[in-house]
N, C-alpha and C. Protein backbone atom coordinates (compact mmCIF):
# COMPACT_ATOMS: atom_id res chain seq x y z
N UNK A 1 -41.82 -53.02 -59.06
CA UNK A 1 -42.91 -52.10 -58.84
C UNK A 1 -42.44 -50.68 -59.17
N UNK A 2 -42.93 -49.94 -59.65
CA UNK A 2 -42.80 -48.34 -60.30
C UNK A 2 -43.38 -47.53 -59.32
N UNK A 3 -42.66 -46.92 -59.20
CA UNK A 3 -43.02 -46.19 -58.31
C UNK A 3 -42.40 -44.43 -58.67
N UNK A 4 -43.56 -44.03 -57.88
CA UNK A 4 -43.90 -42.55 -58.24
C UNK A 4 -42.88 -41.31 -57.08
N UNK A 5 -42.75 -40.25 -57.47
CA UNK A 5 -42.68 -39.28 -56.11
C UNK A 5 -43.69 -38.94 -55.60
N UNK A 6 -43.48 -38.66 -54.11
CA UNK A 6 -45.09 -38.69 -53.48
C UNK A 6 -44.55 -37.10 -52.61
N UNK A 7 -45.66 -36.28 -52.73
CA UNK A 7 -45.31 -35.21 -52.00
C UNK A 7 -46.33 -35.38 -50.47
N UNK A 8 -45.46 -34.94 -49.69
CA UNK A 8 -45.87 -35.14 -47.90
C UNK A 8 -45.81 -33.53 -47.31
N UNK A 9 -46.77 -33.88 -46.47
CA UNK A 9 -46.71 -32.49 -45.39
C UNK A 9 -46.18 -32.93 -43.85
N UNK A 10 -45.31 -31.93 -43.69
CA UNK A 10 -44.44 -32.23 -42.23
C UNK A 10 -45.35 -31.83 -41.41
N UNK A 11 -45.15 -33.03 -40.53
CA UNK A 11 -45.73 -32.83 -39.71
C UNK A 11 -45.53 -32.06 -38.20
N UNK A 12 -44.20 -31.54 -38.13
CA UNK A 12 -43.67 -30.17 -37.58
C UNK A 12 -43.60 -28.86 -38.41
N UNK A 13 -43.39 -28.44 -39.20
CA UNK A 13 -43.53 -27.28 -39.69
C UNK A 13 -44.86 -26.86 -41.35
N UNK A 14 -45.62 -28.14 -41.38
CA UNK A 14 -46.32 -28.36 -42.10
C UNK A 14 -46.49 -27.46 -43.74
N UNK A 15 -45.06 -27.43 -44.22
CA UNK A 15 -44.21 -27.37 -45.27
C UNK A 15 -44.52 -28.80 -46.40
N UNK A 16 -44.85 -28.89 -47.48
CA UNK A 16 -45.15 -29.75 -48.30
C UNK A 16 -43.36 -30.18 -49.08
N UNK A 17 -42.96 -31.35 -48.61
CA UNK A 17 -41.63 -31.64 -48.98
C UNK A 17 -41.74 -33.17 -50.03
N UNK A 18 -41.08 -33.03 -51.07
CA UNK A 18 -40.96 -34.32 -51.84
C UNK A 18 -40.21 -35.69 -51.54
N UNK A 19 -41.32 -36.44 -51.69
CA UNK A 19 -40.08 -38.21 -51.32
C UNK A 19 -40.22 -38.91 -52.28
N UNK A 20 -38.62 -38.48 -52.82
CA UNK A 20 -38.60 -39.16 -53.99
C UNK A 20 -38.55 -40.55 -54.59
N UNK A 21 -38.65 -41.26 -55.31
CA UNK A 21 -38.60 -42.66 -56.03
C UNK A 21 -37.38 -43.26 -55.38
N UNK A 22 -36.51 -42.53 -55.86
CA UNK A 22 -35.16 -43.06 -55.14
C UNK A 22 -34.92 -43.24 -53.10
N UNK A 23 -35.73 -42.24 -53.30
CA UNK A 23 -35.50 -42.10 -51.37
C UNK A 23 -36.48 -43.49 -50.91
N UNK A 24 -37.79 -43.52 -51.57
CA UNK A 24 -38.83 -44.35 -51.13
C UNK A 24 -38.21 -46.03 -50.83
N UNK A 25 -37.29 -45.94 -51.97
CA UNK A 25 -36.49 -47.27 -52.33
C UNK A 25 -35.43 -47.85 -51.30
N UNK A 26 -34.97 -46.28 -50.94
CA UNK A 26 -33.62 -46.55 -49.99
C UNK A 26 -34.43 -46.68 -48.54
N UNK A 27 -35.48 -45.91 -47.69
CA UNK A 27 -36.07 -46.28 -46.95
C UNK A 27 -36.80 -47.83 -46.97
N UNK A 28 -37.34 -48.43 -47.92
CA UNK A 28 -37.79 -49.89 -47.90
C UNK A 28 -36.74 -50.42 -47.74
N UNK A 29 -35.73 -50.41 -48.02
CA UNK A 29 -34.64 -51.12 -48.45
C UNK A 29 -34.08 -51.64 -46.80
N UNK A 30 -34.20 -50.62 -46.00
CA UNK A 30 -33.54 -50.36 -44.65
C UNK A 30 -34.77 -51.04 -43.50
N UNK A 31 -35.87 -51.07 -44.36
CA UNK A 31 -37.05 -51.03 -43.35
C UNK A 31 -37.53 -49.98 -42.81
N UNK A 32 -37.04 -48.91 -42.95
CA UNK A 32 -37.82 -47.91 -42.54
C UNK A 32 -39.22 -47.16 -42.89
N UNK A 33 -39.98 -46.66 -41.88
CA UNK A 33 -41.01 -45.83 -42.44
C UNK A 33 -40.91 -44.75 -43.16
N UNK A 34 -41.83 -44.22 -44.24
CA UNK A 34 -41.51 -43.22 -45.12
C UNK A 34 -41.52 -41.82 -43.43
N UNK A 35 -40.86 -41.31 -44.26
CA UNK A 35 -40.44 -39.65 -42.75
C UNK A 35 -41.80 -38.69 -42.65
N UNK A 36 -41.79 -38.51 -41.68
CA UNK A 36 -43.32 -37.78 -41.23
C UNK A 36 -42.47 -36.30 -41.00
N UNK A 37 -41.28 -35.95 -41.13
CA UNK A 37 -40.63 -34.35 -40.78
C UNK A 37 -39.93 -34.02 -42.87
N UNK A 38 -39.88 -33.21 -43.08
CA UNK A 38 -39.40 -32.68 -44.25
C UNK A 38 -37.56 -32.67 -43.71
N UNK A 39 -36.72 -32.69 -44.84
CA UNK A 39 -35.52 -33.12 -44.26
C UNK A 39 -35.18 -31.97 -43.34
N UNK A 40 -35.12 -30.57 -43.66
CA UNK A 40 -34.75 -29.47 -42.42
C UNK A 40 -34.92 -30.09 -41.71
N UNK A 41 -36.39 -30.11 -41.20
CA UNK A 41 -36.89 -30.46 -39.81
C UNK A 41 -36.17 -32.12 -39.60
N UNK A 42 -35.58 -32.99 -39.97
CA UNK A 42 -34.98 -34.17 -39.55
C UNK A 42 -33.82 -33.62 -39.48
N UNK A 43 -33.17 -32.54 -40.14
CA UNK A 43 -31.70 -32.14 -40.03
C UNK A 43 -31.71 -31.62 -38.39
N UNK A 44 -32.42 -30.51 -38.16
CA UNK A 44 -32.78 -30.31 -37.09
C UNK A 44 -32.96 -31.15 -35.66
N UNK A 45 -34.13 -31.98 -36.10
CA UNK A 45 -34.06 -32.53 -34.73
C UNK A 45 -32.90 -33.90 -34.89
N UNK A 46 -31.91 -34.12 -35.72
CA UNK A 46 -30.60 -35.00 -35.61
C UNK A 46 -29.69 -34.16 -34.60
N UNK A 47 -30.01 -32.48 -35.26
CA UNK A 47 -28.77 -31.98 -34.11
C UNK A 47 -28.76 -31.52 -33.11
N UNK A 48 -30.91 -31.55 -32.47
CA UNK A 48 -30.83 -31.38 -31.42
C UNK A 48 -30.82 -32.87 -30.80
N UNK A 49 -30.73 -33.73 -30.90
CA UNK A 49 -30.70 -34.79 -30.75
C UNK A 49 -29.34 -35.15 -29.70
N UNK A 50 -28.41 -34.43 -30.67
CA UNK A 50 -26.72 -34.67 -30.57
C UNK A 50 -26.28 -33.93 -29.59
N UNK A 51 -26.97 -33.04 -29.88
CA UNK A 51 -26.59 -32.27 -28.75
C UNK A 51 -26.93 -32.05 -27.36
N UNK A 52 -27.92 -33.30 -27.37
CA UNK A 52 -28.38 -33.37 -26.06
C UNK A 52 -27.91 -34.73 -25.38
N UNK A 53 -27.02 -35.00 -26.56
CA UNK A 53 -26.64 -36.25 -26.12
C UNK A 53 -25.27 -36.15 -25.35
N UNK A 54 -24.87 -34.67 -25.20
CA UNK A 54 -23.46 -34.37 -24.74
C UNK A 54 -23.86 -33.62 -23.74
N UNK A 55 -24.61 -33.27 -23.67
CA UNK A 55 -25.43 -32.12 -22.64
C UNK A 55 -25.14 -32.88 -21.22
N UNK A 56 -24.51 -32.08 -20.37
CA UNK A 56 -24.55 -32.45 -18.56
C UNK A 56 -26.18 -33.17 -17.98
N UNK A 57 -25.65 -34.06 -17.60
CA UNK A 57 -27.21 -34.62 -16.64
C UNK A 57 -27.15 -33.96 -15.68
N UNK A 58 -28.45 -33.43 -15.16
CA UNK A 58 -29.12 -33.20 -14.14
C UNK A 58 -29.00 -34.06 -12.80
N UNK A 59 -28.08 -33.70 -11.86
CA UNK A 59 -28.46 -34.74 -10.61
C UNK A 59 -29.94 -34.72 -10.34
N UNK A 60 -30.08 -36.00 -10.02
CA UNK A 60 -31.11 -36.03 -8.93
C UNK A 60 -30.96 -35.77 -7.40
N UNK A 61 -31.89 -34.97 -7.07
CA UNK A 61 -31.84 -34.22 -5.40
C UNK A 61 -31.19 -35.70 -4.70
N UNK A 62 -30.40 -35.87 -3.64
CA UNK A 62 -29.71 -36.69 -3.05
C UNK A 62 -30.14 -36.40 -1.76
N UNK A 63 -30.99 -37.47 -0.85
CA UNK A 63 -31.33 -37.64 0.11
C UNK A 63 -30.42 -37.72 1.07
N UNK A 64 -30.49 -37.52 2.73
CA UNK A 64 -29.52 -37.34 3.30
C UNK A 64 -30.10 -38.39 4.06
N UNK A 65 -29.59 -39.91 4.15
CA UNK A 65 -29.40 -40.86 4.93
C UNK A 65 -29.09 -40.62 6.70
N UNK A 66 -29.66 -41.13 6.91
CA UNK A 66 -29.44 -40.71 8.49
C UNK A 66 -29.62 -42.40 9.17
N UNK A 67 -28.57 -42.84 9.89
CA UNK A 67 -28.90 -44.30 10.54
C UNK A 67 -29.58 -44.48 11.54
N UNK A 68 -29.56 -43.48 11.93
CA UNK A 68 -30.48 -43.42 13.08
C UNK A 68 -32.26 -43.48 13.07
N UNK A 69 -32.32 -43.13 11.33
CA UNK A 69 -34.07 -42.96 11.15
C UNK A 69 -34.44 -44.63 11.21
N UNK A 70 -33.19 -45.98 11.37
CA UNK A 70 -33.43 -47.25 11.35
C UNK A 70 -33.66 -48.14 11.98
């Protein structure tokens, strides 16, 4: 099948970005869906991604057990 470049609008910064023949190929290839972000915006949210993946958790408030409430 022949296939064309198809130009897309992001759907975060709604910037008109090209997906090319070759990219279209390597995404089928993987199964993936064609990208709804222009690559910045996927560069982007990869490294906020990463970086939230190192980021300190938040305790949750810790109740104070009491044996006596039993």
């Amino acid at each position: 099948m022949s296939r064309q470049d198809q130009f897309r609008v992001c759907v975060q910064c709604n910037r008109t970005f090209k997906f090319g023949k070759h990219e279209q190929e390597r995404y089928e290839s993987m199964g993936f869906d064609p990208p709804l972000r222009c690559p910045e915006c996927r560069k982007n949210k990869q490294k906020t991604k990463t970086e939230n993946k190192w980021a300190p958790r938040q305790r949750r408030s810790q109740k104070n057990w009491d044996l006596e409430d039993y």
